[in-house]
C-alpha atoms as a PDB file:
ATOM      1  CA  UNK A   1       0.883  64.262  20.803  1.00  0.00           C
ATOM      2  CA  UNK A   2      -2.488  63.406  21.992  1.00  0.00           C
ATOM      3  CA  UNK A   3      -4.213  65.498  24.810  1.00  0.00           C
ATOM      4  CA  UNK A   4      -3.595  64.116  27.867  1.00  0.00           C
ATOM      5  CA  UNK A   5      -0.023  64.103  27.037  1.00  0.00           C
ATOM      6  CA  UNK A   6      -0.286  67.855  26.358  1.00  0.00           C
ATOM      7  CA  UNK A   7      -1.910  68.618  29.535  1.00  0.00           C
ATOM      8  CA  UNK A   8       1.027  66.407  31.385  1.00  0.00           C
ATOM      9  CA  UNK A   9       3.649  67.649  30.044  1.00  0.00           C
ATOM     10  CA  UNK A  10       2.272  71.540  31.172  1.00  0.00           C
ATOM     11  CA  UNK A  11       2.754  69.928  34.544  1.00  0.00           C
ATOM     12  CA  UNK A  12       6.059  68.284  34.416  1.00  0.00           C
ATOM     13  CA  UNK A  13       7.469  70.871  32.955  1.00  0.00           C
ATOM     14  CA  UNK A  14       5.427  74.196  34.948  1.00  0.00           C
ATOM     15  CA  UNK A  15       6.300  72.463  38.099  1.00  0.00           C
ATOM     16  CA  UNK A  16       9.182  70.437  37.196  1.00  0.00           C
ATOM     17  CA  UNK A  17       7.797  67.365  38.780  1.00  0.00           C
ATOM     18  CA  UNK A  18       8.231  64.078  37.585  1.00  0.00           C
ATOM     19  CA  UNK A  19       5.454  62.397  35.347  1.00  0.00           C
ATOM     20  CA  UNK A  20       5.142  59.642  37.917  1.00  0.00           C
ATOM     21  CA  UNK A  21       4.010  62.322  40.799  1.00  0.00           C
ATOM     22  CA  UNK A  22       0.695  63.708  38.296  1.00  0.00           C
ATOM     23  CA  UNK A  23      -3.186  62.237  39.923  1.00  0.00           C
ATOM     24  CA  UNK A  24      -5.773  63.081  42.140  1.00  0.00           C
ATOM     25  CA  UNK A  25      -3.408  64.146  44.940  1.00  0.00           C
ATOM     26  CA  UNK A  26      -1.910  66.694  43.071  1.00  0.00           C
ATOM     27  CA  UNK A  27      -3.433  69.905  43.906  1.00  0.00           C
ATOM     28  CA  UNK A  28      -3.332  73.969  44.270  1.00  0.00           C
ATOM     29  CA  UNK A  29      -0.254  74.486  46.824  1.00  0.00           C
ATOM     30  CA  UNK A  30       0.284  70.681  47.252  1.00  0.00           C
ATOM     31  CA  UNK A  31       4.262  70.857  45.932  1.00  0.00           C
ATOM     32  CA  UNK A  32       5.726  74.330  46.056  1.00  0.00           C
ATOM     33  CA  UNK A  33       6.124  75.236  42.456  1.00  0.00           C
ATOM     34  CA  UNK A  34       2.346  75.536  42.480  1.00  0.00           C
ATOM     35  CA  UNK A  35       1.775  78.813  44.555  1.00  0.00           C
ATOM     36  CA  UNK A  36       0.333  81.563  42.856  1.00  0.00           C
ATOM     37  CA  UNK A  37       3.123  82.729  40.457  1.00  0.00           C
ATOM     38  CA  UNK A  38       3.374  78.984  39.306  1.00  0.00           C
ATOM     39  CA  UNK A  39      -0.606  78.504  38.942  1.00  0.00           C
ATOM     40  CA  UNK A  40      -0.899  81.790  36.445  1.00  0.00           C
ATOM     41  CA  UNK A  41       2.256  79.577  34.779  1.00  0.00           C
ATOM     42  CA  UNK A  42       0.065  76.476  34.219  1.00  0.00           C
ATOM     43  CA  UNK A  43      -3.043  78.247  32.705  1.00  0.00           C
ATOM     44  CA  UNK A  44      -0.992  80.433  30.760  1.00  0.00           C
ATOM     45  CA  UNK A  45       0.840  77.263  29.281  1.00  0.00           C
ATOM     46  CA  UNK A  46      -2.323  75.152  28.913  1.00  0.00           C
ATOM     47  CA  UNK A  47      -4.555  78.610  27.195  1.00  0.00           C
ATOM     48  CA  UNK A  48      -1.135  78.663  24.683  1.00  0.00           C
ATOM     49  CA  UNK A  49      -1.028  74.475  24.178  1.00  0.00           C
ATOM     50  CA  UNK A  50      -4.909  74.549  24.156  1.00  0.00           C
ATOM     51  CA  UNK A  51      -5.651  77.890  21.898  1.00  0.00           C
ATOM     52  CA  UNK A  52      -8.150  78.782  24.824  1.00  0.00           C
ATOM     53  CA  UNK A  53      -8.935  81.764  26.879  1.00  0.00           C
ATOM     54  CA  UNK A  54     -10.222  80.544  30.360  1.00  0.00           C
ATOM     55  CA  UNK A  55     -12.482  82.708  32.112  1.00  0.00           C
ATOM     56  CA  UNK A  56     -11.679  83.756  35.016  1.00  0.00           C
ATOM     57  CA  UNK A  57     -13.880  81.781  37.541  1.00  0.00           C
ATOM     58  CA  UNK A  58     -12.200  78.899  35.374  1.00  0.00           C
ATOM     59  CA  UNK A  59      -8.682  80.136  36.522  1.00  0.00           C
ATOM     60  CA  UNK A  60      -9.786  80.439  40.238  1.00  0.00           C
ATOM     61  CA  UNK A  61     -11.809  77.163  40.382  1.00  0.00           C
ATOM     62  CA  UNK A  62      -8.599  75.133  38.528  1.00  0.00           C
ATOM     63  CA  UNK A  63      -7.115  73.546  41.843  1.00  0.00           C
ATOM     64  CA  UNK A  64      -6.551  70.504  41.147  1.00  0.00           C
ATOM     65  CA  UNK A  65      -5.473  68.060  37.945  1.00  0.00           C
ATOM     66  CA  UNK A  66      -8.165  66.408  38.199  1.00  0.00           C
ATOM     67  CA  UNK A  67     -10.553  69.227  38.158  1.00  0.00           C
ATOM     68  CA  UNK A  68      -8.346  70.823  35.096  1.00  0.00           C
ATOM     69  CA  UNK A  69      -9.514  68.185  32.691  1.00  0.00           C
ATOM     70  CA  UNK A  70     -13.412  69.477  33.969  1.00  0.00           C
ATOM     71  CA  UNK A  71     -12.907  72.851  33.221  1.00  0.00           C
ATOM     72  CA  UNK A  72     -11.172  71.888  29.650  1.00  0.00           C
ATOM     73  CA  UNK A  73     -13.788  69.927  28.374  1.00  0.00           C
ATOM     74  CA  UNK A  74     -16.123  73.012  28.913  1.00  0.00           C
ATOM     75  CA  UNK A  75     -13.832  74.518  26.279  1.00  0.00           C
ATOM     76  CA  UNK A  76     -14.442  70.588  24.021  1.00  0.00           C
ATOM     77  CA  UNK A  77     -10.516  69.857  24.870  1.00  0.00           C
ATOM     78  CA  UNK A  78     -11.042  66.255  25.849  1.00  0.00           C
ATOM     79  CA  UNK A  79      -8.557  64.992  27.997  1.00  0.00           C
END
């Protein structure tokens, strides 16, 4: 499984949303599965997929799929 897939599939299956509703608009609060609870979810799934620790300016600044794939390749995952 290649890298982007691996970062999708946190998504999909974090938020349960469908593959087709990942892009730019999706973003911190945006569907309701990502609230707080479900956004500790995500990184905890990507740091485990990833064998990463973000730090924690990472974790707050991480609102939006695009901006994920930013903050990863600070930690050479390239998306």
């Amino acid at each position: 499984m290649t890298n982007i897939e691996k970062y999708e599939k946190a998504f999909v299956e974090t938020f349960e949303i469908e593959k087709t509703q990942i892009g730019e608009g999706l973003v911190y609060q945006s569907i309701p599965l990502w609230d707080s609870v479900g956004h500790m979810s995500l990184i905890a799934t990507l740091e485990d997929e990833f064998d990463i620790m973000l730090e924690m300016d990472d974790v707050v600044n991480f609102g939006s799929y695009d901006i994920g794939k930013e903050i990863l390749a600070k930690y050479d995952v390239k998306i």
